[in-house]
PDB file of N, CA and C in Angstrom:
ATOM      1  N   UNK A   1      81.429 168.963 280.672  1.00  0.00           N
ATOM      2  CA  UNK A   1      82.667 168.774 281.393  1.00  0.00           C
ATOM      3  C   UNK A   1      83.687 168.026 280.539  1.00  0.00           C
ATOM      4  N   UNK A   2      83.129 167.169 279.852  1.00  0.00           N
ATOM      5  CA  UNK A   2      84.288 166.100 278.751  1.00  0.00           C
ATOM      6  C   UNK A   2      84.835 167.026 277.975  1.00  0.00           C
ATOM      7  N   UNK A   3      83.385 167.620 277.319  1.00  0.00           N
ATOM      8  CA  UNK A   3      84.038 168.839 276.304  1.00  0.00           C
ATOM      9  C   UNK A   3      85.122 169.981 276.740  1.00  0.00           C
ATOM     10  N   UNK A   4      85.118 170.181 277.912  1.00  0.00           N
ATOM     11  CA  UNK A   4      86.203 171.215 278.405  1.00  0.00           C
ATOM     12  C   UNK A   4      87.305 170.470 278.431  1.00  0.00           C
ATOM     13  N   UNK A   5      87.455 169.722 278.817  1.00  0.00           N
ATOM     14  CA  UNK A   5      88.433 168.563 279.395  1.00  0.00           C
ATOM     15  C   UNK A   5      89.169 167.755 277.492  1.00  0.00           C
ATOM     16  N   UNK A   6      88.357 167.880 276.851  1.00  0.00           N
ATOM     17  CA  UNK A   6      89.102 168.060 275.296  1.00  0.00           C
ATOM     18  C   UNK A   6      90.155 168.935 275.363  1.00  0.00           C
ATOM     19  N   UNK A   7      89.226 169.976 275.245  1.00  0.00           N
ATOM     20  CA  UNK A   7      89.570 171.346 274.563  1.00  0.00           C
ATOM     21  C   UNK A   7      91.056 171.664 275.218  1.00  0.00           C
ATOM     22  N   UNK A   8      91.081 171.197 276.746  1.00  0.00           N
ATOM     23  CA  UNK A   8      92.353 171.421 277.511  1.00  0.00           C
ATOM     24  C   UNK A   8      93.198 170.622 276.865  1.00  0.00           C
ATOM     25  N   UNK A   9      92.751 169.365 276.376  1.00  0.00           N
ATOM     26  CA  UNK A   9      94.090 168.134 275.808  1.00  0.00           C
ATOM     27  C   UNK A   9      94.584 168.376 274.838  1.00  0.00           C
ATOM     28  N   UNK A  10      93.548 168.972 273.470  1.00  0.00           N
ATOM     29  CA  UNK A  10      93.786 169.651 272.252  1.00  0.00           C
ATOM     30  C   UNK A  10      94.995 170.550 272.151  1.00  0.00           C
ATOM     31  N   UNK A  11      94.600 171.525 273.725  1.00  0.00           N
ATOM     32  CA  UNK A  11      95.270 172.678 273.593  1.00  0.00           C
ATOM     33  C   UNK A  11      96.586 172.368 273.892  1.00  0.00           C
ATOM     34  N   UNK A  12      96.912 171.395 274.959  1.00  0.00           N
ATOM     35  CA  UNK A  12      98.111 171.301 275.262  1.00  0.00           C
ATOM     36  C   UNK A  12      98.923 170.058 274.358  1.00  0.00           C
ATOM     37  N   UNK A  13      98.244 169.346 273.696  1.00  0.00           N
ATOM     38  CA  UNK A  13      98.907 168.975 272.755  1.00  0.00           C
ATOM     39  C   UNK A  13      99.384 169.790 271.075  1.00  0.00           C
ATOM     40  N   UNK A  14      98.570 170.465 271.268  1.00  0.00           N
ATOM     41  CA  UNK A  14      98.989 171.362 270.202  1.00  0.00           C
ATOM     42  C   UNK A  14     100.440 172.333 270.119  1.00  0.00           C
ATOM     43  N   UNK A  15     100.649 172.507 271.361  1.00  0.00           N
ATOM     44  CA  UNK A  15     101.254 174.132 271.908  1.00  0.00           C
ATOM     45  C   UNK A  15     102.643 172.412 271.981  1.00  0.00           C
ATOM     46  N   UNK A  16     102.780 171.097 272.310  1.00  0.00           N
ATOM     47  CA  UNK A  16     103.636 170.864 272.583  1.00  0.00           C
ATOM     48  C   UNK A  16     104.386 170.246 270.729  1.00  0.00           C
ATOM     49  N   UNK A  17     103.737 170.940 269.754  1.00  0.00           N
ATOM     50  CA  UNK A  17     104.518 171.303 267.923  1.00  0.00           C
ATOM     51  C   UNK A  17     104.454 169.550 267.781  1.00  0.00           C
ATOM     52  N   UNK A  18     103.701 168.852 268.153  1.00  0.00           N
ATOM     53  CA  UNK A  18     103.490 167.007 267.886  1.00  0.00           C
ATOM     54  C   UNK A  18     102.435 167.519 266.272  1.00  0.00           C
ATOM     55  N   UNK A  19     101.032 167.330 266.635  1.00  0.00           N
ATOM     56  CA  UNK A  19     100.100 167.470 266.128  1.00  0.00           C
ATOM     57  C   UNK A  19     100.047 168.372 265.365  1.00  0.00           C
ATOM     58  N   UNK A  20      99.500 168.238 264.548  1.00  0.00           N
ATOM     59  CA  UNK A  20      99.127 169.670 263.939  1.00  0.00           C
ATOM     60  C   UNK A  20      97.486 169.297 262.882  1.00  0.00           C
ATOM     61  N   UNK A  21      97.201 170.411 263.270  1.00  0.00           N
ATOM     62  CA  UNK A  21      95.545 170.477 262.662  1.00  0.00           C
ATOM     63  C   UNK A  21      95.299 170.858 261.190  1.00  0.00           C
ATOM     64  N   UNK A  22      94.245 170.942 260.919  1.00  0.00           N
ATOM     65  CA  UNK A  22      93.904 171.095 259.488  1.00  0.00           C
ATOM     66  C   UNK A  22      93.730 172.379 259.578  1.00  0.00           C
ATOM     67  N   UNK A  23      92.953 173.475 261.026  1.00  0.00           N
ATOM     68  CA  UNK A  23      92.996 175.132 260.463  1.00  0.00           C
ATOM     69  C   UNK A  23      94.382 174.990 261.055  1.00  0.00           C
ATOM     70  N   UNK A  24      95.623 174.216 261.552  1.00  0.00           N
ATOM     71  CA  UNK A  24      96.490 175.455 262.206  1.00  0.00           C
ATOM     72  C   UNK A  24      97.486 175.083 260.573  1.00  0.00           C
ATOM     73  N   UNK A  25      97.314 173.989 259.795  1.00  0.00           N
ATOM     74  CA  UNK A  25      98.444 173.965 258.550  1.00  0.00           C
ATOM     75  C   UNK A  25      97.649 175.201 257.101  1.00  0.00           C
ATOM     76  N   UNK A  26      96.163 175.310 257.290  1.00  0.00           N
ATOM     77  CA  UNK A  26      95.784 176.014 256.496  1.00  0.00           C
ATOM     78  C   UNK A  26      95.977 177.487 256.803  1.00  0.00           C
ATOM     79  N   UNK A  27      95.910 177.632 258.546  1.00  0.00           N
ATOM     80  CA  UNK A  27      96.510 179.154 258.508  1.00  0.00           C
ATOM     81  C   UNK A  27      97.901 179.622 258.507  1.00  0.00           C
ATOM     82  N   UNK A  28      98.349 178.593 258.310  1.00  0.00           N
ATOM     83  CA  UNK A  28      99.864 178.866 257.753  1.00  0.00           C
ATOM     84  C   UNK A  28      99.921 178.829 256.028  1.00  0.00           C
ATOM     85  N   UNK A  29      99.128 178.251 255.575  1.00  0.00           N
ATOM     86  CA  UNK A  29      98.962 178.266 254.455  1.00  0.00           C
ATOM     87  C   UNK A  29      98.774 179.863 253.616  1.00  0.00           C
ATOM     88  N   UNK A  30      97.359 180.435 254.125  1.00  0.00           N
ATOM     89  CA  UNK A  30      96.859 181.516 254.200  1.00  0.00           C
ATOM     90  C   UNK A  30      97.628 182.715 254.034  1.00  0.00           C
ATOM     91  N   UNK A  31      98.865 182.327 255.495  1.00  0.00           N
ATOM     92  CA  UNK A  31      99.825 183.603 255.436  1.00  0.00           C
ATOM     93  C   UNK A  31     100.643 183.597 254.160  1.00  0.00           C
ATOM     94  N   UNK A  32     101.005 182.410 253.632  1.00  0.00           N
ATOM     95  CA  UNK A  32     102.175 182.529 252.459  1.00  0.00           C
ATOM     96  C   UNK A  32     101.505 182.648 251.310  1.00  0.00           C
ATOM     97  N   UNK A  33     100.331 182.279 251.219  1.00  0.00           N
ATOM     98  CA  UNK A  33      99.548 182.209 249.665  1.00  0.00           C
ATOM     99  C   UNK A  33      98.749 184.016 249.127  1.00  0.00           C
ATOM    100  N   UNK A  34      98.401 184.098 248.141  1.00  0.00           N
ATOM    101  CA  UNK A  34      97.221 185.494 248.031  1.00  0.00           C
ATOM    102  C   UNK A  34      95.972 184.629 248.758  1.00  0.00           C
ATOM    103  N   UNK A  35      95.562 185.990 249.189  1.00  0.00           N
ATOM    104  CA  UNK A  35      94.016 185.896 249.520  1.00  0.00           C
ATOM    105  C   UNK A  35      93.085 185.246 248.361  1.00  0.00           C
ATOM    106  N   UNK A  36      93.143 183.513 248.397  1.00  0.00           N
ATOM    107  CA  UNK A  36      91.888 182.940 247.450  1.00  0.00           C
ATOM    108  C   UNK A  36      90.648 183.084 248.425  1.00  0.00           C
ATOM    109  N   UNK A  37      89.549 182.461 247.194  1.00  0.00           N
ATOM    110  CA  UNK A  37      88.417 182.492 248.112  1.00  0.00           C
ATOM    111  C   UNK A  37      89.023 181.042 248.897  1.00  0.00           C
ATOM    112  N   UNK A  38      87.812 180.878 249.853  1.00  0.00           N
ATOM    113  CA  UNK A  38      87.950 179.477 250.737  1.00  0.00           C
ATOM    114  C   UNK A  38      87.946 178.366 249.600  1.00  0.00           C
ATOM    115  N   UNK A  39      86.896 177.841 249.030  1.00  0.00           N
ATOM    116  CA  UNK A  39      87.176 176.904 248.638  1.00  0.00           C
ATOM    117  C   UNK A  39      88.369 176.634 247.210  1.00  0.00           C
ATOM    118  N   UNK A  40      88.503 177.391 247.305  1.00  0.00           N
ATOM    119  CA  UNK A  40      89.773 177.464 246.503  1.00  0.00           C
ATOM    120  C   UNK A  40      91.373 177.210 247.126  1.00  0.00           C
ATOM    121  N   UNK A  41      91.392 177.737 248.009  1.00  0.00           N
ATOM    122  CA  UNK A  41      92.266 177.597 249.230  1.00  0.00           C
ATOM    123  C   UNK A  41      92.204 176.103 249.641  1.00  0.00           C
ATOM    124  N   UNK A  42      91.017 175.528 249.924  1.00  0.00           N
ATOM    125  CA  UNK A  42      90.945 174.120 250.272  1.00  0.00           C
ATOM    126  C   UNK A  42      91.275 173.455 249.022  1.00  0.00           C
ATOM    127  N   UNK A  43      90.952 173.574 247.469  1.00  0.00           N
ATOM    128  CA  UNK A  43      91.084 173.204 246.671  1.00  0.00           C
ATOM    129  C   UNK A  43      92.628 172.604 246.045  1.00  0.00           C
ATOM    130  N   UNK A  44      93.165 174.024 246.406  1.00  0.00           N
ATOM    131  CA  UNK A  44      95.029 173.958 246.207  1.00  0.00           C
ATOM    132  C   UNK A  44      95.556 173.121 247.662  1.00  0.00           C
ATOM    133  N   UNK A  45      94.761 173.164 248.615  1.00  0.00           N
ATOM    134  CA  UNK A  45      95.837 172.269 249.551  1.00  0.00           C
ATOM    135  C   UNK A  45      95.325 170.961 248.991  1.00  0.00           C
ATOM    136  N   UNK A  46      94.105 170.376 248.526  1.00  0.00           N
ATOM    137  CA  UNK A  46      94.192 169.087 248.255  1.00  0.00           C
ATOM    138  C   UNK A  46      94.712 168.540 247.357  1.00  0.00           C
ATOM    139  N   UNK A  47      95.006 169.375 246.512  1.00  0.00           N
ATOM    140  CA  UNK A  47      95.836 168.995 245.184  1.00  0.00           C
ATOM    141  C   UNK A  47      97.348 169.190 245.269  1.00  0.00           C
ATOM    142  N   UNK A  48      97.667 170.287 246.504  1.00  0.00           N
ATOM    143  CA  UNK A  48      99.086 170.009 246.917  1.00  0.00           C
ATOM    144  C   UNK A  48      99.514 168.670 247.546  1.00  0.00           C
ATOM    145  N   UNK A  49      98.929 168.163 248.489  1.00  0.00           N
ATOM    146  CA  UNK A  49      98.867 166.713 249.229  1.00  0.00           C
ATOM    147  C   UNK A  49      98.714 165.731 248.077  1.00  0.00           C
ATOM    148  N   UNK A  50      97.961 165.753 247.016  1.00  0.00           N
ATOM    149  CA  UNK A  50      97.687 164.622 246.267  1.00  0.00           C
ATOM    150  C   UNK A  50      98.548 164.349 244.631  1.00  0.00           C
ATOM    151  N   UNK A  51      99.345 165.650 244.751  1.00  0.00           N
ATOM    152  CA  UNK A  51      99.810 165.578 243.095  1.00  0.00           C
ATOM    153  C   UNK A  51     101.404 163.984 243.529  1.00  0.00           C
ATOM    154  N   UNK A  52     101.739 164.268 244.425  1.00  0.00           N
ATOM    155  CA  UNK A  52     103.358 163.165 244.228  1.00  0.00           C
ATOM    156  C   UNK A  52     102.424 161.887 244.094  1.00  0.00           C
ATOM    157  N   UNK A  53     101.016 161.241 244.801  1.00  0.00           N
ATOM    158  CA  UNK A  53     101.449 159.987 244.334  1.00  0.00           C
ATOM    159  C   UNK A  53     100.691 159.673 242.981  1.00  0.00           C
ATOM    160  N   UNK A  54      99.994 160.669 242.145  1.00  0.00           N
ATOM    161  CA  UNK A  54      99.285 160.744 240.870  1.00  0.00           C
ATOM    162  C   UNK A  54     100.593 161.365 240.043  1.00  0.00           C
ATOM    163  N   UNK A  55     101.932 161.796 240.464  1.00  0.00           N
ATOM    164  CA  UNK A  55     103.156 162.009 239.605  1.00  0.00           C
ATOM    165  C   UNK A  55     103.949 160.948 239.670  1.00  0.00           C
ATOM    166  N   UNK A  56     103.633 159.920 240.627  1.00  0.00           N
ATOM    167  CA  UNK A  56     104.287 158.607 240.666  1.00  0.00           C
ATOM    168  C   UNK A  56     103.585 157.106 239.721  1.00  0.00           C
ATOM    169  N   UNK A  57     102.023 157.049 240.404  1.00  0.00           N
ATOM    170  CA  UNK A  57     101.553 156.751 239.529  1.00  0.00           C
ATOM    171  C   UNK A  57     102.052 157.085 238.249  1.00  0.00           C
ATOM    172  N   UNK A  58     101.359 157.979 237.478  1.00  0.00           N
ATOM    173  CA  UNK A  58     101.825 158.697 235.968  1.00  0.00           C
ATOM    174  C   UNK A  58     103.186 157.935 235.510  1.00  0.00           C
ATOM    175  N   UNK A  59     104.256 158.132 236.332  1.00  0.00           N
ATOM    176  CA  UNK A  59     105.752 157.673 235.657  1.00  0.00           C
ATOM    177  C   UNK A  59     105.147 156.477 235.321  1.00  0.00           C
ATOM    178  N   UNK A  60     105.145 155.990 236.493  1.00  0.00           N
ATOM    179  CA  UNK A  60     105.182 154.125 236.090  1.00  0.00           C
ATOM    180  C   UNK A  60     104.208 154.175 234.696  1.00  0.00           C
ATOM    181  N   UNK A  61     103.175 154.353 235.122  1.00  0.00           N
ATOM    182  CA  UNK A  61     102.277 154.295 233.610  1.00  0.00           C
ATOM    183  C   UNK A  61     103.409 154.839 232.305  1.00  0.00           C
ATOM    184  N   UNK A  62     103.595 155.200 232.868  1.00  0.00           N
ATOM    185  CA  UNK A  62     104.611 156.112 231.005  1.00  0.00           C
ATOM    186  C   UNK A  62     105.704 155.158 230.617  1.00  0.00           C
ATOM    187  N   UNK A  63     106.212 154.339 231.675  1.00  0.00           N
ATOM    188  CA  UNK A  63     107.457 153.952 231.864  1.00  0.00           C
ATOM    189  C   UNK A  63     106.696 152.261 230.903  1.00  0.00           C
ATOM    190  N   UNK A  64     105.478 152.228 231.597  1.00  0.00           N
ATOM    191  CA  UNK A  64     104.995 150.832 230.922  1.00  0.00           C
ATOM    192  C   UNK A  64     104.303 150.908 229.930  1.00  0.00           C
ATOM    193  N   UNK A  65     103.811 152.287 229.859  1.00  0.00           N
ATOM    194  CA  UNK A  65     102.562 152.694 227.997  1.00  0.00           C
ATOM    195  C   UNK A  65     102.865 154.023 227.785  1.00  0.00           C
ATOM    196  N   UNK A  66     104.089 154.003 226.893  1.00  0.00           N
ATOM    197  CA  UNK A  66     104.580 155.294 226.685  1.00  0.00           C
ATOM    198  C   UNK A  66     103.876 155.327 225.080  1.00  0.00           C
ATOM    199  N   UNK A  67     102.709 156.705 225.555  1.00  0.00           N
ATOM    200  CA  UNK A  67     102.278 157.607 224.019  1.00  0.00           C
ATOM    201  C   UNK A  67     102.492 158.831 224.668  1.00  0.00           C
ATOM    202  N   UNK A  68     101.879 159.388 223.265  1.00  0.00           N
ATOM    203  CA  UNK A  68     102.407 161.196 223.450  1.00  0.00           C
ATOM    204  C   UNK A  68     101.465 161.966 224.520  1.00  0.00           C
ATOM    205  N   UNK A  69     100.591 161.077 224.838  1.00  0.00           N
ATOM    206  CA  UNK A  69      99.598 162.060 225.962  1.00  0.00           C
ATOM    207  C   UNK A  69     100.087 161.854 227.388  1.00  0.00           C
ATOM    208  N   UNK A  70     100.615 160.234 227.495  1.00  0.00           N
ATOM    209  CA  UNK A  70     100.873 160.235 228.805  1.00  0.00           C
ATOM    210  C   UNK A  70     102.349 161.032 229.075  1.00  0.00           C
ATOM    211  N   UNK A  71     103.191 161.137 227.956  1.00  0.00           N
ATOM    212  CA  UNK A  71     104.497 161.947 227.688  1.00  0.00           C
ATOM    213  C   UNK A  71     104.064 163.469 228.670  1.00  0.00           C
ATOM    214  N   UNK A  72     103.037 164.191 227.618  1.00  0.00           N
ATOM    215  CA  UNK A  72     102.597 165.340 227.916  1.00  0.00           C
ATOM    216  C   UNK A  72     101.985 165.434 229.326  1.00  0.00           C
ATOM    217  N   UNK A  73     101.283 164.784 229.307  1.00  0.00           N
ATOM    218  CA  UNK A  73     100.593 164.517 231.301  1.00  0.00           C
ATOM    219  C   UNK A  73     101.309 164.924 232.044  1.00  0.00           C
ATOM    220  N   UNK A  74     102.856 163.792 231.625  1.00  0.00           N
ATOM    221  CA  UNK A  74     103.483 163.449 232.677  1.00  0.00           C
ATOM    222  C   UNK A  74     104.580 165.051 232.867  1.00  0.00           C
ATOM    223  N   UNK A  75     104.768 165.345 231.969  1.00  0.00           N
ATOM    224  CA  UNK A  75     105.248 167.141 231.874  1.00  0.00           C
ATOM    225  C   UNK A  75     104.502 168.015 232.428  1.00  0.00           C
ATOM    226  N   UNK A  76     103.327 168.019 232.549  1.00  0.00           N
ATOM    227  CA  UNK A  76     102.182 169.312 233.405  1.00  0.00           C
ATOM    228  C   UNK A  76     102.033 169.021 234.974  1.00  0.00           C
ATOM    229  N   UNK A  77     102.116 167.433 235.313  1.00  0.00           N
ATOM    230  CA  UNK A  77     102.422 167.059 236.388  1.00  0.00           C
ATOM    231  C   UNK A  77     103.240 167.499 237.161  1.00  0.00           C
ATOM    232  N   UNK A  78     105.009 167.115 236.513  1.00  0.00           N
ATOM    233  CA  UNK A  78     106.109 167.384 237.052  1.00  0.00           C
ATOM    234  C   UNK A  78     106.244 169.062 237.344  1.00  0.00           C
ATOM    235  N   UNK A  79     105.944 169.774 236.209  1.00  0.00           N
ATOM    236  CA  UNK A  79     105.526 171.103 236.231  1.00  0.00           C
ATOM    237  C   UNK A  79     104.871 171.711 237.485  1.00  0.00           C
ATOM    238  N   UNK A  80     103.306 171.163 237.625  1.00  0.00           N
ATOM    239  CA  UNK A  80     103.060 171.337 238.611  1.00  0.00           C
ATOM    240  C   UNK A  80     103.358 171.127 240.084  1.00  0.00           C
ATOM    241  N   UNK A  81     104.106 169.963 240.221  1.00  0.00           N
ATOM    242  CA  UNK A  81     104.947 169.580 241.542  1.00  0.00           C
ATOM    243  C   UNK A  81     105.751 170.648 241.816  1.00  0.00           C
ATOM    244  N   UNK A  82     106.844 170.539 240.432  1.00  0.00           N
ATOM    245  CA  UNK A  82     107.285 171.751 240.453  1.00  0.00           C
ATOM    246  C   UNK A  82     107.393 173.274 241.486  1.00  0.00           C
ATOM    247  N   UNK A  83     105.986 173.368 240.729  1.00  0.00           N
ATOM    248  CA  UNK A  83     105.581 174.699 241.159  1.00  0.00           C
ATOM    249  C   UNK A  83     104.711 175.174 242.356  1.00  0.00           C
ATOM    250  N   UNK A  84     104.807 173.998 243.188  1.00  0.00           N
ATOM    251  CA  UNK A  84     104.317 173.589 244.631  1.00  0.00           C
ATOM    252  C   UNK A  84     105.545 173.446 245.405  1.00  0.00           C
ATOM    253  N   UNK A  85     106.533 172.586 244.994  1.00  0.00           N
ATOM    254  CA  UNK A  85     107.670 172.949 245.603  1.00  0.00           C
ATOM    255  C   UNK A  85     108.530 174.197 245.514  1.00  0.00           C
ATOM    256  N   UNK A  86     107.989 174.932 244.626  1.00  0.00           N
ATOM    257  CA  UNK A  86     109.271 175.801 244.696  1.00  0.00           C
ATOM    258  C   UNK A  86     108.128 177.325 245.430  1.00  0.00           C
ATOM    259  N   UNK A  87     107.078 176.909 245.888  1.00  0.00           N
ATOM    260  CA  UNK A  87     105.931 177.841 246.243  1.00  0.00           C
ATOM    261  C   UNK A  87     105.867 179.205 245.482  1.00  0.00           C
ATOM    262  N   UNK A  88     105.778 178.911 243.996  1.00  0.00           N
ATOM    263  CA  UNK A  88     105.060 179.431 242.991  1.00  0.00           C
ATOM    264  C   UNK A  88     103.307 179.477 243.584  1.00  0.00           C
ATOM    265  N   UNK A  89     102.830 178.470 243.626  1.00  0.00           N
ATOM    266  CA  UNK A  89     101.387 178.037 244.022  1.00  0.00           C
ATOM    267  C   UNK A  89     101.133 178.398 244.984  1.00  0.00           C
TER     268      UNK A  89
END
């Protein structure tokens, strides 16, 4: 009975665009991306969520120990943000 009594709260909080779930942002995901396998699919959303504060991190580091690797890093990074924002990826 609890469990039904979820499933009703879930549902109607969902349908009122507050919440949003992990399958309902991945099947939106799904529609705009190619057909990856699954864990690949999970793979690119975690690295979409996680690249700005490892491109923020990165600056500061460059900004305080600037060599040629963190230079270069910090270029494949931005690149890649990049190419998440502009949904290349």
């Amino acid at each position: 009975m609890i469990y039904l009594f979820l499933q009703l709260l879930l549902f109607i909080l969902a349908r009122s665009e507050v919440i949003y779930t992990y399958s309902m942002i991945s099947e939106v995901i799904r529609v705009s991306r190619y057909r990856f396998p699954p864990w690949l699919d999970k793979c690119i959303c975690v690295l979409e969520k996680a690249i700005l504060p490892i491109l923020i991190f990165q600056l500061i580091r460059t900004l305080f120990l600037t060599t040629t690797f963190d230079l270069i890093l910090l270029g494949i990074l931005i690149g890649i943000f990049i190419a998440f924002h502009l949904r290349w990826i």
